[in-house]
Protein backbone atom coordinates (compact mmCIF):
# COMPACT_ATOMS: atom_id res chain seq x y z
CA UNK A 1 -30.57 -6.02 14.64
CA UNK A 2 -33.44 -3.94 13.37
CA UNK A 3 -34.69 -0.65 14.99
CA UNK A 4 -37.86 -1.41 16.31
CA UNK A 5 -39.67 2.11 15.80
CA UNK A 6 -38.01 2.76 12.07
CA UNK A 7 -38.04 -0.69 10.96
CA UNK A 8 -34.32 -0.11 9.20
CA UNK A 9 -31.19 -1.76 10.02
CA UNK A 10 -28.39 0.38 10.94
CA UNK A 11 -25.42 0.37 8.67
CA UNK A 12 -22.29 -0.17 10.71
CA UNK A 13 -19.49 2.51 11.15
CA UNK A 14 -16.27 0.95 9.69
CA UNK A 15 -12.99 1.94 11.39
CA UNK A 16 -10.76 2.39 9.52
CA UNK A 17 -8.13 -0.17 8.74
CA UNK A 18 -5.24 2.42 10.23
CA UNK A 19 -7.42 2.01 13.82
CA UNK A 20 -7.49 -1.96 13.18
CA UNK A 21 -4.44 -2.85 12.95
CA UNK A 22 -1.17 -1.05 15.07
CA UNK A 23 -1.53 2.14 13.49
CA UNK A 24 1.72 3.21 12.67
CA UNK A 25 3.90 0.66 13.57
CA UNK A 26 1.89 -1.51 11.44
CA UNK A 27 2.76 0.42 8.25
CA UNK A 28 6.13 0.50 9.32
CA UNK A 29 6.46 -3.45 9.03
CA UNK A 30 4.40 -3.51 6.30
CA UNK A 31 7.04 -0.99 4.32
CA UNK A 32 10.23 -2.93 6.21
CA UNK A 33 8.65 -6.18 4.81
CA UNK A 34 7.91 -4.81 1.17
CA UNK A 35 12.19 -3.23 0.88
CA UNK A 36 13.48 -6.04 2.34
CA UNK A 37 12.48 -7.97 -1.19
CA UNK A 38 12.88 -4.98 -3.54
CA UNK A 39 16.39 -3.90 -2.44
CA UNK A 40 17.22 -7.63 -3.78
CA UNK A 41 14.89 -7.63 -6.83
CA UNK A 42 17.29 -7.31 -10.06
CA UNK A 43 13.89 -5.43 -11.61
CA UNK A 44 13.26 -3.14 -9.04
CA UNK A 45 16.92 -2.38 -7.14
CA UNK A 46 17.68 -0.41 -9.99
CA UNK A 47 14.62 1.89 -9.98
CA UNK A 48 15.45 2.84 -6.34
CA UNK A 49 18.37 5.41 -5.90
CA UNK A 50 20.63 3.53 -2.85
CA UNK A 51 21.18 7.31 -1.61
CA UNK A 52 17.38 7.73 -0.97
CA UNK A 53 16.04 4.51 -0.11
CA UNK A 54 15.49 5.62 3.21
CA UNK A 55 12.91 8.54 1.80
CA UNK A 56 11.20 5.92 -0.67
CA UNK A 57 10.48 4.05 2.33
CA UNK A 58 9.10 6.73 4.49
CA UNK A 59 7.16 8.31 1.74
CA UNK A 60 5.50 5.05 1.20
CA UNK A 61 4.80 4.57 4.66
CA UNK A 62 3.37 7.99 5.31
CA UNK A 63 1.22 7.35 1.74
CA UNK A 64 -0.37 4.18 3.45
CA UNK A 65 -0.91 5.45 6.83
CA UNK A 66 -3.01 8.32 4.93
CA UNK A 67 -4.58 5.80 2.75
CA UNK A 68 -6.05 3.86 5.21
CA UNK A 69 -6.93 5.85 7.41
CA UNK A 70 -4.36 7.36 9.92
CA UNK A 71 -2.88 11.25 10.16
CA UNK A 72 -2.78 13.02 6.98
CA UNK A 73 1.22 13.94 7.42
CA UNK A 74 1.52 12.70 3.75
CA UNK A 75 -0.75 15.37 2.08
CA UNK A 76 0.62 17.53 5.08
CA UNK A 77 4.25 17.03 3.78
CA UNK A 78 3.96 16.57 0.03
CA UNK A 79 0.80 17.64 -0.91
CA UNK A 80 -1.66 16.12 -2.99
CA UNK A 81 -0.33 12.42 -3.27
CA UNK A 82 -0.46 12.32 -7.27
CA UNK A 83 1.08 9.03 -7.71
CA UNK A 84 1.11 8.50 -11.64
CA UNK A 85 2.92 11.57 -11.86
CA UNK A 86 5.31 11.56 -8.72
CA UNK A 87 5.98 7.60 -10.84
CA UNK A 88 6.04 8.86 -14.49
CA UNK A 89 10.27 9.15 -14.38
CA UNK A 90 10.56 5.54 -13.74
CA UNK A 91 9.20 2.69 -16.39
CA UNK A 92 6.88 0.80 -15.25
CA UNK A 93 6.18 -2.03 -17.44
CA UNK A 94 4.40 -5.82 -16.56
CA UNK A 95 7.97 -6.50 -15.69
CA UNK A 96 8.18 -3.74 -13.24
CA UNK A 97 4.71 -4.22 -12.07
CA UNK A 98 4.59 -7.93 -11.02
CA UNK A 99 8.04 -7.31 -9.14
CA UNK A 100 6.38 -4.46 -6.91
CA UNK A 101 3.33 -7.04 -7.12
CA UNK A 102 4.89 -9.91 -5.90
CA UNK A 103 6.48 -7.85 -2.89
CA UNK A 104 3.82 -5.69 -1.83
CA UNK A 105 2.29 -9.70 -1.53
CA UNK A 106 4.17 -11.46 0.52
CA UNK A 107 4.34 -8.17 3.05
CA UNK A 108 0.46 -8.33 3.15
CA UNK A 109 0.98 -11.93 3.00
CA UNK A 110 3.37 -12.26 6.36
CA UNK A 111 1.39 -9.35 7.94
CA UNK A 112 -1.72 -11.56 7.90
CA UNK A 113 0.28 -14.79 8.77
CA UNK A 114 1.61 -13.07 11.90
CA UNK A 115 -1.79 -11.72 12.59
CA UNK A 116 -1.91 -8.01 11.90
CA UNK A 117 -4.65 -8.36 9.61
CA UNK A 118 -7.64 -10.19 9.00
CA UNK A 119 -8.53 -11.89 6.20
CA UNK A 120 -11.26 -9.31 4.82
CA UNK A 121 -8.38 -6.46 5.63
CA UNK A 122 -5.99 -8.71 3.88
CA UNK A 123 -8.38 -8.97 0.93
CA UNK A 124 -8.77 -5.16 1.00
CA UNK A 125 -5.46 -4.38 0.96
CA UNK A 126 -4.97 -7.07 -1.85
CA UNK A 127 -7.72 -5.65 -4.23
CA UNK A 128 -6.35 -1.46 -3.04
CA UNK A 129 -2.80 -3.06 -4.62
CA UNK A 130 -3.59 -4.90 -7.23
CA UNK A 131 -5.27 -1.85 -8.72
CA UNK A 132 -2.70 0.41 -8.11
CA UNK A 133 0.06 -1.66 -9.34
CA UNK A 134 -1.95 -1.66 -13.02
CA UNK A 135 -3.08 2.11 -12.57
CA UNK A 136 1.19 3.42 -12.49
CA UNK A 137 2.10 1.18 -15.72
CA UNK A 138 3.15 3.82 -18.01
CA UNK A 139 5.52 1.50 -20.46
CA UNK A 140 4.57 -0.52 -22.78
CA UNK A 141 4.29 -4.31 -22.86
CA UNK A 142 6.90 -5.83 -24.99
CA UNK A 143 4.85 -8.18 -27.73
């Protein structure tokens, strides 16, 4: 729709994705989804201390709700996110990144099956962890 007296279209406000989906108890599933698959993954398991799986999961959680949108309880808590550094004790190679990959997937994936998400959301969320998966490789690829 065009304003008659300017001529313009408006641009849309986005929500954010945090307000369009179940806030918090979205993320929560989400997270649930992705360490039901990594506390089984022989690649990942042994990157996660058993002792403080609990706080990986939270921290991630928090980290997302933040990221898209919701209460900033992350930054609040922990400060500036800094993930490549908070990451640089663990190596993260293609090996390590496609496991992470291929769970962080299939949680977006059943999210969007159950409808929690739309498919643009889906897409977003996709592209957001794609990205970051490459951006906290800090091993090299075996040749």
């Amino acid at each position: 729709m065009t304003d008659e007296r300017s001529g313009l279209r408006p641009i849309p406000f986005e929500q954010p994705l945090f307000e369009r989906v179940d806030g918090e108890a979205f993320f929560a599933r989400l997270v649930d989804r992705f360490y039901a698959g990594v506390v089984t993954d022989p690649v990942l398991a042994p990157l996660y201390p058993p002792d403080d799986l609990n706080g990986a999961a939270e921290r991630l959680r928090l980290f997302l709700v933040q990221f898209w949108g919701g209460p900033t309880t992350y930054s609040d808590q922990r400060g500036h996110p800094r993930l490549r550094m908070r990451h640089a004790p663990f190596v993260i190679g293609e090996a390590e990144r496609d496991a992470w990959l291929r769970h962080m997937t299939a949680a977006v994936a059943a999210a969007a099956a159950d409808g929690e998400l739309s498919e643009e959301d889906e897409a977003r969320m996709m592209g957001y962890f794609v990205h970051s998966a490459g951006f906290m490789m800090n091993a090299d690829t075996p040749d």
